[in-house]
Protein backbone atom coordinates (compact mmCIF):
# COMPACT_ATOMS: atom_id res chain seq x y z
CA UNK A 1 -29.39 -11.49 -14.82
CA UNK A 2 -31.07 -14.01 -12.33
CA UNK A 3 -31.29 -13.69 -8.87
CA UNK A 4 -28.83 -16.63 -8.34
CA UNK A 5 -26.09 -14.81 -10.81
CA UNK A 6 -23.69 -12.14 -9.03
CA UNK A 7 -21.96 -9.68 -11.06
CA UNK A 8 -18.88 -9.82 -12.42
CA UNK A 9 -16.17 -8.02 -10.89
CA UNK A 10 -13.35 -7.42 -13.13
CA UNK A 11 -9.98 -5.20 -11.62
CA UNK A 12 -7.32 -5.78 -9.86
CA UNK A 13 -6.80 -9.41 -8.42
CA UNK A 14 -4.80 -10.20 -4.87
CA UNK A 15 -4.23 -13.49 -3.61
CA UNK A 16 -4.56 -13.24 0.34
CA UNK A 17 -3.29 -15.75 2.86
CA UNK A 18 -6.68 -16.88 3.90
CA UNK A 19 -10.17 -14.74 3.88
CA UNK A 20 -12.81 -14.69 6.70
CA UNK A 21 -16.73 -14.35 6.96
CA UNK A 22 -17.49 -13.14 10.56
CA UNK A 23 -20.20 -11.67 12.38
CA UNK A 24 -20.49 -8.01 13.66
CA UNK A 25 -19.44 -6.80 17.35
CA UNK A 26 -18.44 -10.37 17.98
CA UNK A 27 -14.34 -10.44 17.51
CA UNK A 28 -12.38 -13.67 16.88
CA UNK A 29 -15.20 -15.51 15.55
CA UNK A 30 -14.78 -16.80 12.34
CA UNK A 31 -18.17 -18.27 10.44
CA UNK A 32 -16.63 -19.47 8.09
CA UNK A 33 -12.65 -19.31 5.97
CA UNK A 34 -10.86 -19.97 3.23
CA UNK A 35 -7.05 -20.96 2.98
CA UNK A 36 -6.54 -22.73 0.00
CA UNK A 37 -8.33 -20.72 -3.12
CA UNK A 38 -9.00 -17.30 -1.42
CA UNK A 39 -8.94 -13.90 -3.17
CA UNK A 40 -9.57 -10.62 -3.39
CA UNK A 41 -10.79 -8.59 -6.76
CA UNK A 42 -11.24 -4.75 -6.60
CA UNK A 43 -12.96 -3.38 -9.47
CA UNK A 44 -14.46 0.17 -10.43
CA UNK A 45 -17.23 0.12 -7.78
CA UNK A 46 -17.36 -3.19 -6.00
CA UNK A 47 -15.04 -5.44 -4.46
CA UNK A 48 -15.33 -9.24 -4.54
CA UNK A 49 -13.85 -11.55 -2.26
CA UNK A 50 -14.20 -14.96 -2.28
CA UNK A 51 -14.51 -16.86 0.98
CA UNK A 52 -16.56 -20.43 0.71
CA UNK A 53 -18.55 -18.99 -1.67
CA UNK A 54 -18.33 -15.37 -4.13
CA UNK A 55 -19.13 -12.49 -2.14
CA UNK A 56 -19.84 -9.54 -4.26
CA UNK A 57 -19.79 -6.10 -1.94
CA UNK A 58 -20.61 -2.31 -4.23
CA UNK A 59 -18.34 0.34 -2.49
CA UNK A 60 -21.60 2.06 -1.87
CA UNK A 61 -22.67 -0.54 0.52
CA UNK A 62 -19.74 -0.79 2.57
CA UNK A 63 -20.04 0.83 6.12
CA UNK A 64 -16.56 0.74 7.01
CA UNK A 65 -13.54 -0.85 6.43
CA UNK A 66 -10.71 -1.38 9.59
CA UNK A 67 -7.96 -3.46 9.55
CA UNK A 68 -6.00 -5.49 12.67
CA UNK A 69 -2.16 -6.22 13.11
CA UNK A 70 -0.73 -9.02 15.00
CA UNK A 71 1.17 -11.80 12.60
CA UNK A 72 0.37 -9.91 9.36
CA UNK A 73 -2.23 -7.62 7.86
CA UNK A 74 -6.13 -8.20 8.62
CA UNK A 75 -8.55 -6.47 6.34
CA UNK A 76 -11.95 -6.37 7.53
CA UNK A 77 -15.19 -5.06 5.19
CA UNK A 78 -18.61 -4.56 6.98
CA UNK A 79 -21.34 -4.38 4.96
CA UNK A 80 -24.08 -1.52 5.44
CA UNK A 81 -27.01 -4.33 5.33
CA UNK A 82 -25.50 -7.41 6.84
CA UNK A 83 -24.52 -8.67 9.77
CA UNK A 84 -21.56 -10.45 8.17
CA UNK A 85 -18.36 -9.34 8.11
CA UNK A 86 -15.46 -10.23 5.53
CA UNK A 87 -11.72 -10.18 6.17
CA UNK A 88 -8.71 -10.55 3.90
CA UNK A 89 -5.31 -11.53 5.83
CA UNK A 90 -2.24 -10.44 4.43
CA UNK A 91 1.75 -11.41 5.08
CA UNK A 92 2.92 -8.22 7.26
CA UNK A 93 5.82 -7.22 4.66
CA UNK A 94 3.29 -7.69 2.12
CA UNK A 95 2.40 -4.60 0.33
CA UNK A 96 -0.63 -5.48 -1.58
CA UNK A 97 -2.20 -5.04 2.12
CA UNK A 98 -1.71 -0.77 1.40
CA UNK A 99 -2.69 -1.68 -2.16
CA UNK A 100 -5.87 -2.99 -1.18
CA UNK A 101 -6.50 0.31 1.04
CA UNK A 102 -5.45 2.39 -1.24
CA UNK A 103 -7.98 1.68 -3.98
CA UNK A 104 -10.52 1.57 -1.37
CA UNK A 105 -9.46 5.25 0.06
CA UNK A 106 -9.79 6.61 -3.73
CA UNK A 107 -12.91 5.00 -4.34
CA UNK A 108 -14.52 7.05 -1.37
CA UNK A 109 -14.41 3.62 1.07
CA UNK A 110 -14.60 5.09 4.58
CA UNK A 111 -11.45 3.86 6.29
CA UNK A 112 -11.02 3.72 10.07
CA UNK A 113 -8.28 4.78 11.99
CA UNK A 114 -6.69 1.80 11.86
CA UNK A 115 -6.79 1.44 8.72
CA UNK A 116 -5.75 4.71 7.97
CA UNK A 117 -2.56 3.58 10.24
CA UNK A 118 -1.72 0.83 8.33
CA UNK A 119 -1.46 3.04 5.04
CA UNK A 120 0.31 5.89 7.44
CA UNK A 121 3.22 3.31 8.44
CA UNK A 122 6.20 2.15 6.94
């Protein structure tokens, strides 16, 4: 495999409203977002999400994940070794939003308590 190639991620496929790239400790800021072709891919040990570009993140490597609530569902990934972050929004009656955090929780993702809230509610 090249440098330039990332690995296939092959699993479960969600179709968010819109993704986000972001940067650490600095809310609200969007880098960079995706609306029109965004998704979300969880496979056996990574996740992929795909904001302007393929971002390819091993479960091993993720530091956290946490999630916000206002108009729907905000799933936020921070990477271990980055100062990126990566957000998937969902609708708020949407449940692939406790799908995604499910597969995450059973995969050994750490899950803040807010995101441990989200999967807690009804």
């Amino acid at each position: 495999m090249s440098v330039t190639q990332k690995p296939i991620v092959v699993g479960e496929r969600f179709t968010p409203l819109a993704t986000f790239s972001g940067l650490k400790r600095v809310p609200f800021l969007a880098v960079s977002r995706n609306s029109l072709m965004a998704s979300l891919v969880i496979g056996e040990d990574a996740l992929a999400i795909r904001v302007i570009r393929l971002h390819v993140l091993r479960f091993e490597d993720i530091e956290a994940v946490s999630c916000g609530q206002r108009l729907g569902v905000s799933i936020q990934f921070s990477p271990k070794r980055s100062i990126c972050t990566f957000s998937a929004n969902f609708r708020s009656k949407d449940p692939a939003a406790k799908t995604v955090l499910r597969r995450l929780a059973a995969a050994g993702v750490l899950l803040d308590a807010s995101a441990q809230a989200v999967l807690q509610a009804e």
